[in-house]
PDB file of N, CA and C in Angstrom:
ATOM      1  N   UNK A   1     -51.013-138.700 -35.100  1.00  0.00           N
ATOM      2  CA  UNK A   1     -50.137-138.015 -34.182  1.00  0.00           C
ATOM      3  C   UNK A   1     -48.747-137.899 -34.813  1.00  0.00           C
ATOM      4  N   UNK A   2     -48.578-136.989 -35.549  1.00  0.00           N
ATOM      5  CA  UNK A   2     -46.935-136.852 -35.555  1.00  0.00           C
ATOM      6  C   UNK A   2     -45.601-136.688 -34.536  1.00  0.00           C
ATOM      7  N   UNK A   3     -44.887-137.370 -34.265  1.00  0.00           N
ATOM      8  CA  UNK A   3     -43.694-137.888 -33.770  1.00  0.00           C
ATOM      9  C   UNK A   3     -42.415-137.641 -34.330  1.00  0.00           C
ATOM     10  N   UNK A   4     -42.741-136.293 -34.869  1.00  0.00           N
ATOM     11  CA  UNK A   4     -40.968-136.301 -35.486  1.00  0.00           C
ATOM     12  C   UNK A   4     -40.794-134.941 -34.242  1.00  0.00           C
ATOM     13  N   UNK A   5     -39.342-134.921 -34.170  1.00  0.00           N
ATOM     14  CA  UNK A   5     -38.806-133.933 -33.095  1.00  0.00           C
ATOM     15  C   UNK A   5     -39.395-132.463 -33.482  1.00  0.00           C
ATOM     16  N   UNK A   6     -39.744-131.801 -32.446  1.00  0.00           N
ATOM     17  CA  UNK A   6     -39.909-130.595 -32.514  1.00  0.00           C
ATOM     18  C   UNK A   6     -38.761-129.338 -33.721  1.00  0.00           C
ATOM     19  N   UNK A   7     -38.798-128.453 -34.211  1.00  0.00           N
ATOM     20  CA  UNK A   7     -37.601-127.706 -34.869  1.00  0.00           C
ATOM     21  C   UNK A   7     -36.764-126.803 -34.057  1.00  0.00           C
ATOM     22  N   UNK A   8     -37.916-126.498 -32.952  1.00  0.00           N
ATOM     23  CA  UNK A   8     -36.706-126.137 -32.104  1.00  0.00           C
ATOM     24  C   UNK A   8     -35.427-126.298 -31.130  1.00  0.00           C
ATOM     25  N   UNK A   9     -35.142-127.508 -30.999  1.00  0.00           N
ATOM     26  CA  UNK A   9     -34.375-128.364 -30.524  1.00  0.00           C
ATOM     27  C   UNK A   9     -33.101-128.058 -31.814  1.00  0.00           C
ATOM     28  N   UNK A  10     -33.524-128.544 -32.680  1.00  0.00           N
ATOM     29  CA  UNK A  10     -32.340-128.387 -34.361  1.00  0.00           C
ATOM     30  C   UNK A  10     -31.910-127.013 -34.367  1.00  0.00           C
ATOM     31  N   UNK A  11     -32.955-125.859 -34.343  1.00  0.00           N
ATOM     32  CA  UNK A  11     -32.695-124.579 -34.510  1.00  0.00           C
ATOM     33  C   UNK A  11     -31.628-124.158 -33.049  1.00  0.00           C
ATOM     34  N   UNK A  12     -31.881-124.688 -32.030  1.00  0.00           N
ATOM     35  CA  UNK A  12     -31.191-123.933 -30.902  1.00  0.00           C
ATOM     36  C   UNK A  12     -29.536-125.038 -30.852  1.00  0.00           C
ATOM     37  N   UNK A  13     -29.554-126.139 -31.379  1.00  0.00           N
ATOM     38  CA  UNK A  13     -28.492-126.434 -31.874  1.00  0.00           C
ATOM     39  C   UNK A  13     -27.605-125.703 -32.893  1.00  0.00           C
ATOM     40  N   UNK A  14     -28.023-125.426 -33.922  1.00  0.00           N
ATOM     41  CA  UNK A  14     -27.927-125.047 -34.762  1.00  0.00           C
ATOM     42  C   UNK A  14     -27.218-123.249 -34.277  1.00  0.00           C
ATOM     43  N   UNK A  15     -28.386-122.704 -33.394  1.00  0.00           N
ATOM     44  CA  UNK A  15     -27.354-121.140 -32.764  1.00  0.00           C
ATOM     45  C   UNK A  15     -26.425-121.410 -32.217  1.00  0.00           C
ATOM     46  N   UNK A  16     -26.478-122.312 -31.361  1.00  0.00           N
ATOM     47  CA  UNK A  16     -24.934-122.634 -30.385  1.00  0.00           C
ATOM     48  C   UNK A  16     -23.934-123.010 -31.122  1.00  0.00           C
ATOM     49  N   UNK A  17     -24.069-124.099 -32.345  1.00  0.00           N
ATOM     50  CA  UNK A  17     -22.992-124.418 -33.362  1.00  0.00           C
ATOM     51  C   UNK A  17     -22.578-122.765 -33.729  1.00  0.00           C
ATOM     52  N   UNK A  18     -23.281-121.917 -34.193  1.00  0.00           N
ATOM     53  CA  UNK A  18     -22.923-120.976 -34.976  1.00  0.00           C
ATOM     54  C   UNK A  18     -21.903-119.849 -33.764  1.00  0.00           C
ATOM     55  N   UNK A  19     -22.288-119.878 -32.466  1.00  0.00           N
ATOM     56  CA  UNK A  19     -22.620-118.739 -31.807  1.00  0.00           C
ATOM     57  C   UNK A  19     -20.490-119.599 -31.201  1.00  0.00           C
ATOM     58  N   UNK A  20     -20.461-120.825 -31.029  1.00  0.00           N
ATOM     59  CA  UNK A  20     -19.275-121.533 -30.627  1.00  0.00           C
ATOM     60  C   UNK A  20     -18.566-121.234 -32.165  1.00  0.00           C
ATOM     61  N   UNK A  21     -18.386-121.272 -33.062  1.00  0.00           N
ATOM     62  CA  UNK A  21     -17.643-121.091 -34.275  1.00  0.00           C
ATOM     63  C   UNK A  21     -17.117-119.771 -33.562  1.00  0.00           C
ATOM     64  N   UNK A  22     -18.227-118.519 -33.759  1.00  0.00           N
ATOM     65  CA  UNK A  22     -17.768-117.306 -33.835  1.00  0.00           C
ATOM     66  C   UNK A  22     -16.847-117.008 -32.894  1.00  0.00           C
ATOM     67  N   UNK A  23     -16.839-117.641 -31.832  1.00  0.00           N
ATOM     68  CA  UNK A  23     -16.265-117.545 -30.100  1.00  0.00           C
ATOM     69  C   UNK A  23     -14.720-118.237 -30.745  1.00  0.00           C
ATOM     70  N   UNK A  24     -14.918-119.057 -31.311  1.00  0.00           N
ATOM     71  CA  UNK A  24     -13.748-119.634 -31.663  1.00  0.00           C
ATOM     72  C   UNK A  24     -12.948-118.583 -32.777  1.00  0.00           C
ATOM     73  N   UNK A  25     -13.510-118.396 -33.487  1.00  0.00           N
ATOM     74  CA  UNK A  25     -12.559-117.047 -34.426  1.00  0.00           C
ATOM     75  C   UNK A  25     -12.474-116.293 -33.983  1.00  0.00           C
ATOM     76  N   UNK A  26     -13.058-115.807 -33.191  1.00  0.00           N
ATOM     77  CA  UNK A  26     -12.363-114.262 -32.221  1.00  0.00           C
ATOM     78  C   UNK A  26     -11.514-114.918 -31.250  1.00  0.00           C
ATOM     79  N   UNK A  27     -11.006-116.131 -30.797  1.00  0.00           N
ATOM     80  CA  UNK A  27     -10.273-115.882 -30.056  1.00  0.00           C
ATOM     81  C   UNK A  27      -8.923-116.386 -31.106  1.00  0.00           C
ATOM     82  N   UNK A  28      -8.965-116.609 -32.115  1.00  0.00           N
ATOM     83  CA  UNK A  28      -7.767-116.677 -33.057  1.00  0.00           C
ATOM     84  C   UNK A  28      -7.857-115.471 -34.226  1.00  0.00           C
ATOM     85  N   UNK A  29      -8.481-114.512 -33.444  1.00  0.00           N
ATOM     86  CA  UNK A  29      -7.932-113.091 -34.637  1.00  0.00           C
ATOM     87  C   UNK A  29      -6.670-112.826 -34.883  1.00  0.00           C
ATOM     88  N   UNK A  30      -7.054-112.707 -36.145  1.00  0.00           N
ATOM     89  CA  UNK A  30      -5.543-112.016 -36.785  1.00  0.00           C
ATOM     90  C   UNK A  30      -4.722-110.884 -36.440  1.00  0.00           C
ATOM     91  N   UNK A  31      -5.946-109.433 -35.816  1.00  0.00           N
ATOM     92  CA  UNK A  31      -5.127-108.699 -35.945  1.00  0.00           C
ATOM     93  C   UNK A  31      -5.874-107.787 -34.548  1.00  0.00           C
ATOM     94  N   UNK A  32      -5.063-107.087 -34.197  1.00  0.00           N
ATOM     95  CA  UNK A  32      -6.276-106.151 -32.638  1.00  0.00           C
ATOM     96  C   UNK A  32      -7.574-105.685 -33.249  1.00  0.00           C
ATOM     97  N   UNK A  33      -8.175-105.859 -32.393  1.00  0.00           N
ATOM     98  CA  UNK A  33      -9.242-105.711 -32.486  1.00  0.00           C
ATOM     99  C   UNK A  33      -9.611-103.839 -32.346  1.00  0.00           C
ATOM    100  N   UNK A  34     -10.287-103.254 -32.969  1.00  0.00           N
ATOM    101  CA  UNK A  34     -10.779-102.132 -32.878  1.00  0.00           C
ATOM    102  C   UNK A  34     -11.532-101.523 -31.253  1.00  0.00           C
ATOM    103  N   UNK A  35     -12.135-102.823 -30.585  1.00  0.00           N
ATOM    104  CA  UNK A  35     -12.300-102.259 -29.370  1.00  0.00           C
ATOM    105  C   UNK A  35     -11.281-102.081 -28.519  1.00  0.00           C
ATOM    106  N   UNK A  36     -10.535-103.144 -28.548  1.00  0.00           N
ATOM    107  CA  UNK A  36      -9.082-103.262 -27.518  1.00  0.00           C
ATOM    108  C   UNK A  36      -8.766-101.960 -27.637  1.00  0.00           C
ATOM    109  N   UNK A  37      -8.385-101.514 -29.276  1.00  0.00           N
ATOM    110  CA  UNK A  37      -7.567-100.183 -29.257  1.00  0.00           C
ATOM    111  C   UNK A  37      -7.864 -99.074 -28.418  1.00  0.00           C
ATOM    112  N   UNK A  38      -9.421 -99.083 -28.369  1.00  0.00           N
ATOM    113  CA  UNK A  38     -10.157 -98.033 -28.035  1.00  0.00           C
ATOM    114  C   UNK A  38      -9.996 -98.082 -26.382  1.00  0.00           C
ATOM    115  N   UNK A  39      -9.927 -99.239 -26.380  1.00  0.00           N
ATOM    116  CA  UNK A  39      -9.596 -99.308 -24.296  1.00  0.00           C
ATOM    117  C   UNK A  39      -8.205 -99.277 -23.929  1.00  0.00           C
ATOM    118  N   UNK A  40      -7.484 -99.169 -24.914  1.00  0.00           N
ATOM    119  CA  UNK A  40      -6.061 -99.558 -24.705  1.00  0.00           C
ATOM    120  C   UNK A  40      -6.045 -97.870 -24.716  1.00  0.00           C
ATOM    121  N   UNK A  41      -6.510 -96.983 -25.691  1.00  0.00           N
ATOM    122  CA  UNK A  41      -6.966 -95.644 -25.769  1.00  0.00           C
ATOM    123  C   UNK A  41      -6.665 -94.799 -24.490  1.00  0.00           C
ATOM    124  N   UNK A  42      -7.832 -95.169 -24.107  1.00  0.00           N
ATOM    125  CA  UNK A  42      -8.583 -94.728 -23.299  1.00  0.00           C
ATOM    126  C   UNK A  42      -7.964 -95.026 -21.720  1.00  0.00           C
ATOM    127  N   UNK A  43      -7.063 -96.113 -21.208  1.00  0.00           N
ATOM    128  CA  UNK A  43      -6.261 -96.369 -20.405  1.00  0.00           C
ATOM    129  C   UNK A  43      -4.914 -95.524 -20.495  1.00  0.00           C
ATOM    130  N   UNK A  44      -4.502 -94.950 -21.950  1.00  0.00           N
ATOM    131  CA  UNK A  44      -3.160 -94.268 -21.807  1.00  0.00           C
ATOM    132  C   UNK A  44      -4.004 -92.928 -21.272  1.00  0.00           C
ATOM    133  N   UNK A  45      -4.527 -92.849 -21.589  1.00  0.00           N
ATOM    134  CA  UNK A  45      -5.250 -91.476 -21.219  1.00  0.00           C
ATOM    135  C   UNK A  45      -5.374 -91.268 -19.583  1.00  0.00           C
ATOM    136  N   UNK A  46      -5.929 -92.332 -19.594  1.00  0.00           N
ATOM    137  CA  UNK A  46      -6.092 -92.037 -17.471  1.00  0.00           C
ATOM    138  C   UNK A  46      -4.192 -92.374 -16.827  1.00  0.00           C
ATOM    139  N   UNK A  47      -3.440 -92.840 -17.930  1.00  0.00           N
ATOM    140  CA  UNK A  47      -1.854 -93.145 -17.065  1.00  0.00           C
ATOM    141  C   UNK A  47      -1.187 -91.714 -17.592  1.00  0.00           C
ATOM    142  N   UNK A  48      -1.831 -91.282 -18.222  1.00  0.00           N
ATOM    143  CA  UNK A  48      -1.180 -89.685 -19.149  1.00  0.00           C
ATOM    144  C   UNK A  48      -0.194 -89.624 -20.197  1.00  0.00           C
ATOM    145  N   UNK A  49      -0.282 -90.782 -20.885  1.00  0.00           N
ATOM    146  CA  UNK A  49       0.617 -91.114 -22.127  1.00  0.00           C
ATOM    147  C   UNK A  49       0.073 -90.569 -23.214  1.00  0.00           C
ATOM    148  N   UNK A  50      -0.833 -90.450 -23.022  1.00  0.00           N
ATOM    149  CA  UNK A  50      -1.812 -89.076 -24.195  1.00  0.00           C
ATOM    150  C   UNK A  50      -2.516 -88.666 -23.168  1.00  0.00           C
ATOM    151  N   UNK A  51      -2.706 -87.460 -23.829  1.00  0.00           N
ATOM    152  CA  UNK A  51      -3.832 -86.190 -22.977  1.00  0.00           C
ATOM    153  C   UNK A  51      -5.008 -86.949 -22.964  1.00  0.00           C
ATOM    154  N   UNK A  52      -5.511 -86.330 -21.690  1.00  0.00           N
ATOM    155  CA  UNK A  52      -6.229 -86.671 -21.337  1.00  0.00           C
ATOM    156  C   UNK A  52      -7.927 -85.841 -22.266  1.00  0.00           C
ATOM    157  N   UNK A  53      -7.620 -84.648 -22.613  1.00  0.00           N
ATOM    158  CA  UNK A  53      -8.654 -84.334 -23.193  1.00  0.00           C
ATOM    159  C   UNK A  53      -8.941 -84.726 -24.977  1.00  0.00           C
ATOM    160  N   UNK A  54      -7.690 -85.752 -25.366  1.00  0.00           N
ATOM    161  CA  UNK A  54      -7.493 -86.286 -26.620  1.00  0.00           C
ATOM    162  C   UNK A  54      -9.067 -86.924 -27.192  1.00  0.00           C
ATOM    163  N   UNK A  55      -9.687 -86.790 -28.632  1.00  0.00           N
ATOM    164  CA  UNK A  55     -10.405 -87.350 -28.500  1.00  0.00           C
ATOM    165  C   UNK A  55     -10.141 -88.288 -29.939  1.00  0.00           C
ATOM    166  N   UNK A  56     -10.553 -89.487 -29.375  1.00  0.00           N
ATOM    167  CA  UNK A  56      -9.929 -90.790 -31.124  1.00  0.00           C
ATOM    168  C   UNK A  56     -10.857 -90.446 -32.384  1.00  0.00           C
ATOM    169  N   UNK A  57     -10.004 -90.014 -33.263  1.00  0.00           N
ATOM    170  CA  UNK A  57     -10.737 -89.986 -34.419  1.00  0.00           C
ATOM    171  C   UNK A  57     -10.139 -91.220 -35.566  1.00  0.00           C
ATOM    172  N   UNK A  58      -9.286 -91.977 -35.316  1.00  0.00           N
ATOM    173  CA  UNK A  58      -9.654 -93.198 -36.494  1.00  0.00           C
ATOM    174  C   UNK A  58      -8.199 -93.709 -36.233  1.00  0.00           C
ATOM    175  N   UNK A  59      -8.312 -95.153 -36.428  1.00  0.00           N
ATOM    176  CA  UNK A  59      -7.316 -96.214 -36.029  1.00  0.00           C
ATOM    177  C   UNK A  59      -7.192 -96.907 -36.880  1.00  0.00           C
ATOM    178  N   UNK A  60      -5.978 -97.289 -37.851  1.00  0.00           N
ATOM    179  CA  UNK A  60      -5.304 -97.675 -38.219  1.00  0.00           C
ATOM    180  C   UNK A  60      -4.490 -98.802 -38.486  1.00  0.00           C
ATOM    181  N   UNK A  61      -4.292-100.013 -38.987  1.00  0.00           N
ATOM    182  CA  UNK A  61      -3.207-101.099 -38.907  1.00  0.00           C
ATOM    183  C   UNK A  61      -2.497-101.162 -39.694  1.00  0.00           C
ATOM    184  N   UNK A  62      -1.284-100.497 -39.520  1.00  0.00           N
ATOM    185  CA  UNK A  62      -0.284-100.217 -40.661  1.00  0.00           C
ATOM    186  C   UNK A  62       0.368-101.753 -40.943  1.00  0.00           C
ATOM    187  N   UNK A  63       0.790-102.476 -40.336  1.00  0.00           N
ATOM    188  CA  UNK A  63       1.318-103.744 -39.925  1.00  0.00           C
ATOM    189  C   UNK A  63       1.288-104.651 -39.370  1.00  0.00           C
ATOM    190  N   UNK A  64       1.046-105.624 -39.569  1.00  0.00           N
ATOM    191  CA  UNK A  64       0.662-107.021 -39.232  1.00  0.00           C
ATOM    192  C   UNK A  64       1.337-108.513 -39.014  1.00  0.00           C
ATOM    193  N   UNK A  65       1.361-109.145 -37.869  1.00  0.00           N
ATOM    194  CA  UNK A  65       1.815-110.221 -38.467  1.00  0.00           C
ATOM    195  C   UNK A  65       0.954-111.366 -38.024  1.00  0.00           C
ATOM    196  N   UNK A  66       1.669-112.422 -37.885  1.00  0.00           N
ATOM    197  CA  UNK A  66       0.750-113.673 -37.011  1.00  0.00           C
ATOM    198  C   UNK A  66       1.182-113.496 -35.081  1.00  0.00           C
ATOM    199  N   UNK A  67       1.947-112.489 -34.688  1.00  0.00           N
ATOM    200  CA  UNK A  67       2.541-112.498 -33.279  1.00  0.00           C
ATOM    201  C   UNK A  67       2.819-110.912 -33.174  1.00  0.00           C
ATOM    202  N   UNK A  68       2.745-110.243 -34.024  1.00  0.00           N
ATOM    203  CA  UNK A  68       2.773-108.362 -34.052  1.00  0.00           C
ATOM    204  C   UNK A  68       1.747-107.948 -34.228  1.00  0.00           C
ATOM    205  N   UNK A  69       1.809-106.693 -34.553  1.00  0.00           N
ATOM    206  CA  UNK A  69       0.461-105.628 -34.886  1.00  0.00           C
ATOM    207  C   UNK A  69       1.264-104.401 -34.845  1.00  0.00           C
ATOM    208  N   UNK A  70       1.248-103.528 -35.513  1.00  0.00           N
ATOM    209  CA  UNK A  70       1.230-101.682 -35.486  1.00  0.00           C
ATOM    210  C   UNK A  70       0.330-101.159 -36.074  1.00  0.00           C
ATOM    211  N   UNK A  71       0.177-100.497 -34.557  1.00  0.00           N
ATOM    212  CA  UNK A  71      -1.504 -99.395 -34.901  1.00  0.00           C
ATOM    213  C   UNK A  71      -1.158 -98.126 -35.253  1.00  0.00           C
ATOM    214  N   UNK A  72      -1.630 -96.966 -36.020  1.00  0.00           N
ATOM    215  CA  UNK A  72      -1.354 -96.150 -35.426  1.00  0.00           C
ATOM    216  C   UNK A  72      -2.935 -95.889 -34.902  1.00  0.00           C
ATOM    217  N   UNK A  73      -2.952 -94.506 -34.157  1.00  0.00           N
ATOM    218  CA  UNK A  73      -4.133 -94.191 -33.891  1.00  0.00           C
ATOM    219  C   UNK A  73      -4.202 -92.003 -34.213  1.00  0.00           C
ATOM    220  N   UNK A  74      -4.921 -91.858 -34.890  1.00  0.00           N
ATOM    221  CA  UNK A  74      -4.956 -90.480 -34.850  1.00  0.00           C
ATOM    222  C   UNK A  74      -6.167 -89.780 -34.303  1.00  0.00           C
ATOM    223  N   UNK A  75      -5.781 -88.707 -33.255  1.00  0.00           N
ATOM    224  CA  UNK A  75      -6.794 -87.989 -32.120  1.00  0.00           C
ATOM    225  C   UNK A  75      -6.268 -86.565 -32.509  1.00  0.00           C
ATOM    226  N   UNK A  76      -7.458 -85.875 -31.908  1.00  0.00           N
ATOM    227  CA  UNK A  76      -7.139 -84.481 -32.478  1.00  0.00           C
ATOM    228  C   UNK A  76      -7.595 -83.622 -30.734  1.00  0.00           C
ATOM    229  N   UNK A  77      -6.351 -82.794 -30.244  1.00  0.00           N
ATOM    230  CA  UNK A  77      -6.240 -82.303 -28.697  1.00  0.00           C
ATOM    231  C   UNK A  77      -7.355 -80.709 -29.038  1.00  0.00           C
ATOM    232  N   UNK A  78      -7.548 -80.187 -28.521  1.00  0.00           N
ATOM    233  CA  UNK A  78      -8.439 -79.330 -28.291  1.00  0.00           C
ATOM    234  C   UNK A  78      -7.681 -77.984 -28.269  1.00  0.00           C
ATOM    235  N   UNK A  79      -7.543 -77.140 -29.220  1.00  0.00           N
ATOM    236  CA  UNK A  79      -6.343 -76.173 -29.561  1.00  0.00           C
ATOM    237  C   UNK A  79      -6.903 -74.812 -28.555  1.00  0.00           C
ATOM    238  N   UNK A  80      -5.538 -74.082 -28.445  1.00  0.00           N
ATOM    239  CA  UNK A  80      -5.546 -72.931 -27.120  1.00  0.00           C
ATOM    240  C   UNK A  80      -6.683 -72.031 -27.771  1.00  0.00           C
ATOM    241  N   UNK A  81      -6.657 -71.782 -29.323  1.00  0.00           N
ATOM    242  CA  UNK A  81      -7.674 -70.602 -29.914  1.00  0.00           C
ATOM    243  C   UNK A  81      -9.613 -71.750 -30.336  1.00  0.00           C
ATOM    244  N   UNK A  82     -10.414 -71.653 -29.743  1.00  0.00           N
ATOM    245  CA  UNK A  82     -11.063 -71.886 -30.467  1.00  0.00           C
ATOM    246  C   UNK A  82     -11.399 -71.810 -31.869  1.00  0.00           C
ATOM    247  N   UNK A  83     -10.964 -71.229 -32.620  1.00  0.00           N
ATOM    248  CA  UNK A  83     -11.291 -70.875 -33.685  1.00  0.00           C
ATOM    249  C   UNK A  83     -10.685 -72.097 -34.543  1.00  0.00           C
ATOM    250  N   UNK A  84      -9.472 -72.410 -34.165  1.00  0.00           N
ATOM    251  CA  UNK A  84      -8.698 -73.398 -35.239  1.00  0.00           C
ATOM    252  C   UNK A  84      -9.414 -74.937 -34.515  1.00  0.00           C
ATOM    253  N   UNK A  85     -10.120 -75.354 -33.892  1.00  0.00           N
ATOM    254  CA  UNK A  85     -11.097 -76.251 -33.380  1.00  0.00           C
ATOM    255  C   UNK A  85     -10.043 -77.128 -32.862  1.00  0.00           C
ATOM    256  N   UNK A  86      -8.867 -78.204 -33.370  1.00  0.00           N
ATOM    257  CA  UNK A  86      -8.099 -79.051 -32.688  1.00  0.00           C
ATOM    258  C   UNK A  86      -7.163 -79.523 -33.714  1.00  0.00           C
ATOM    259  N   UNK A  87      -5.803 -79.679 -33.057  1.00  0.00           N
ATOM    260  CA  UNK A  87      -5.013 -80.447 -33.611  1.00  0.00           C
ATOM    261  C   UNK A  87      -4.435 -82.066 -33.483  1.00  0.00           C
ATOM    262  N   UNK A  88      -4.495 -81.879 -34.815  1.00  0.00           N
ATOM    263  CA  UNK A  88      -4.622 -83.769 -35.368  1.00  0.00           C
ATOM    264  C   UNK A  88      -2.812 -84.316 -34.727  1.00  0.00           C
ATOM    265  N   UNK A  89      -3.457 -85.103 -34.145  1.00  0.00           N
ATOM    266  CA  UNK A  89      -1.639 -86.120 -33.730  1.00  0.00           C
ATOM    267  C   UNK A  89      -2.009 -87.346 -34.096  1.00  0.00           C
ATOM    268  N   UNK A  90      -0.950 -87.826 -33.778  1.00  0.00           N
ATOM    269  CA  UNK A  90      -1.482 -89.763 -33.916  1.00  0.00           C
ATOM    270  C   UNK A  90       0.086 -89.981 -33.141  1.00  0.00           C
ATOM    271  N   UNK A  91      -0.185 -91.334 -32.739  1.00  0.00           N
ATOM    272  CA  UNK A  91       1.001 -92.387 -31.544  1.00  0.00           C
ATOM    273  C   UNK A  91       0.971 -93.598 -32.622  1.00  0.00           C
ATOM    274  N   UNK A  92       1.882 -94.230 -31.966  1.00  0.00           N
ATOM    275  CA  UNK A  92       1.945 -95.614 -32.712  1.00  0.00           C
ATOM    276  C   UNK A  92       2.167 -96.656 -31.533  1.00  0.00           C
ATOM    277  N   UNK A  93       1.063 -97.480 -31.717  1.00  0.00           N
ATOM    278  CA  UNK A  93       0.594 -98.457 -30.903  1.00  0.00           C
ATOM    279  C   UNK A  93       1.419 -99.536 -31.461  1.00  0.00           C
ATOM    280  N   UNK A  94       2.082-100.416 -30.694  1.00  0.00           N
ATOM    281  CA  UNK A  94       2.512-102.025 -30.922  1.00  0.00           C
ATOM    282  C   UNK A  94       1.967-102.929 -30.318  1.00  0.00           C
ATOM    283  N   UNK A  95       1.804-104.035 -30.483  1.00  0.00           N
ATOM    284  CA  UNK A  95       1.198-104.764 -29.869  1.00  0.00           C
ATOM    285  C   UNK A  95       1.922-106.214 -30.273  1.00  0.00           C
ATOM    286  N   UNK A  96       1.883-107.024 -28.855  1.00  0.00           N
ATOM    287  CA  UNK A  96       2.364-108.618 -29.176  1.00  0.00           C
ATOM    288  C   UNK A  96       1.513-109.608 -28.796  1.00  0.00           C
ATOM    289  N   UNK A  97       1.138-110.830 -29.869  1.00  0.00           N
ATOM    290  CA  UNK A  97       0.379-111.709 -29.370  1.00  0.00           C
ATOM    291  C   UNK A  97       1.297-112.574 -28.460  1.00  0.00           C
ATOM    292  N   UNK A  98       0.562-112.433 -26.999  1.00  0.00           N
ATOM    293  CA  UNK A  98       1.282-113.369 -26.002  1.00  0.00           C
ATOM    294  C   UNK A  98       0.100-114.041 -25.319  1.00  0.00           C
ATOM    295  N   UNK A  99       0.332-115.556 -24.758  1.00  0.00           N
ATOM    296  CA  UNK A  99      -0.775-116.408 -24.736  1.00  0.00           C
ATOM    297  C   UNK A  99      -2.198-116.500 -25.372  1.00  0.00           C
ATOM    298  N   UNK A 100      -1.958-116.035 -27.009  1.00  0.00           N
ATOM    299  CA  UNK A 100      -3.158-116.249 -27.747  1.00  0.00           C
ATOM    300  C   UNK A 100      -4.112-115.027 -27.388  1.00  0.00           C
ATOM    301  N   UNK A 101      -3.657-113.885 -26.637  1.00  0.00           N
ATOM    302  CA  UNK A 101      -4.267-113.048 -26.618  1.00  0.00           C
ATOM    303  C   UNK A 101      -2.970-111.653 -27.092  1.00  0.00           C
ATOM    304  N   UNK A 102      -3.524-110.299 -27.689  1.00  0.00           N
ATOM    305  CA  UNK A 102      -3.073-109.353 -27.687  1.00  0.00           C
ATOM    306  C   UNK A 102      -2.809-108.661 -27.021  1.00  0.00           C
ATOM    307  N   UNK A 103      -1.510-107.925 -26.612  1.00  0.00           N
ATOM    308  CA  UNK A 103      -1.182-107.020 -25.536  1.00  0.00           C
ATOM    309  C   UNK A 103      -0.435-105.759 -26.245  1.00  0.00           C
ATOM    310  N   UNK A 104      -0.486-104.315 -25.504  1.00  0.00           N
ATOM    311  CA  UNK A 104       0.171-103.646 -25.854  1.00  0.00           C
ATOM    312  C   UNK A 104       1.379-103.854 -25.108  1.00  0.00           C
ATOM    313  N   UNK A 105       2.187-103.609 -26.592  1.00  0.00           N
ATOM    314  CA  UNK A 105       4.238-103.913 -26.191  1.00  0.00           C
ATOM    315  C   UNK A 105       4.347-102.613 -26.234  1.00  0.00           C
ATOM    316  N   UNK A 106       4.319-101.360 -26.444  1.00  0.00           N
ATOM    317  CA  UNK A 106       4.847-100.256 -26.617  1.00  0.00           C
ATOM    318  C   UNK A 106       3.936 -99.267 -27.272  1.00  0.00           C
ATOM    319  N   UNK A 107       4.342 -97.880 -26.857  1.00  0.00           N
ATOM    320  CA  UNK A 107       3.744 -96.749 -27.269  1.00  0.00           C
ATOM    321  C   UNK A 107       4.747 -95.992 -27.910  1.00  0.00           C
ATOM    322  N   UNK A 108       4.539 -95.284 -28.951  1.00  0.00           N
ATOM    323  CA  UNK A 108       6.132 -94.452 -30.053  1.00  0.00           C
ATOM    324  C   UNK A 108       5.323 -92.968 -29.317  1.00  0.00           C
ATOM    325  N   UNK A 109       5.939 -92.137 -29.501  1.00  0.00           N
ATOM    326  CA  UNK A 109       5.656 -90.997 -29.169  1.00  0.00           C
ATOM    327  C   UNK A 109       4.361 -90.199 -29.740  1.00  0.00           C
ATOM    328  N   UNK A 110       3.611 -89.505 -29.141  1.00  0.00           N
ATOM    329  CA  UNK A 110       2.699 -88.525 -29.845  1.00  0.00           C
ATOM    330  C   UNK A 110       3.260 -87.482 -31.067  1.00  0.00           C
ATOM    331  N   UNK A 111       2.740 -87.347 -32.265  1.00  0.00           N
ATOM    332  CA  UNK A 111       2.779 -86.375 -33.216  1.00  0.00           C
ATOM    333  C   UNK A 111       2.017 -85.418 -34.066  1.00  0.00           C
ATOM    334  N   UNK A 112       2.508 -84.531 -34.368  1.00  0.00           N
ATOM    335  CA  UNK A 112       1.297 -83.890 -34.280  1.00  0.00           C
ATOM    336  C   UNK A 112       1.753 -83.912 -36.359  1.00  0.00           C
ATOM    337  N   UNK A 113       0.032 -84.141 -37.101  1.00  0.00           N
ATOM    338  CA  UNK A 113       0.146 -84.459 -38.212  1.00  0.00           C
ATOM    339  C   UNK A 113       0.158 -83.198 -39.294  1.00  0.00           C
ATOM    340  N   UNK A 114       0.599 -83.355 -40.187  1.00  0.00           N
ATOM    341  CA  UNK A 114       0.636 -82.281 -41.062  1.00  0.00           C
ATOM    342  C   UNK A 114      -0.450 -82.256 -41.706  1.00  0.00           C
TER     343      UNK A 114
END
């Protein structure tokens, strides 16, 4: 009769060790996170700080610190002629780490890119 512990007991230790690490580095990220941006996005949009028909085409971290962040984010609005398909802008997102989590501090104005 063998009597040594089952492996799955070690193995499901073993996920929770791994699965608690990861929980623990995301909540000491370095820098915003790519989803935040996208909800942080997507919230100026419903307050009307960008258009609402804006759609995100690629985000950016120009700057970094251990308590900052500058994003930019560039979206392209849906132009009056179909033909020219949309024009490219981008905003500049700030952000401050306050209680170990990220917040947006400020929005810079919309521009439209060359």
């Amino acid at each position: 009769m063998d009597r040594r512990p089952s492996p799955l007991p070690r193995r499901l230790a073993r996920s929770l060790a791994a699965a608690l690490l990861a929980a623990a580095l995301a909540a000491c990220t370095s820098t915003v996170s790519d989803r935040q941006v996208r909800e942080d996005f997507a919230t100026l949009q419903t307050t009307g700080a960008i258009p609402a028909k804006a759609r995100l085409e690629r985000i950016e971290l120009t700057d970094g610190t251990r308590d900052g962040a500058d994003v930019e984010v560039y979206f392209c609005l849906p132009a009056g002629n179909p033909a020219h398909g949309c024009e490219p802008r981008n905003a500049g997102l700030s952000y401050q780490k306050l209680d170990g989590r990220w917040q947006l501090f400020s929005v810079d104005a919309e521009q439209a890119v060359q």
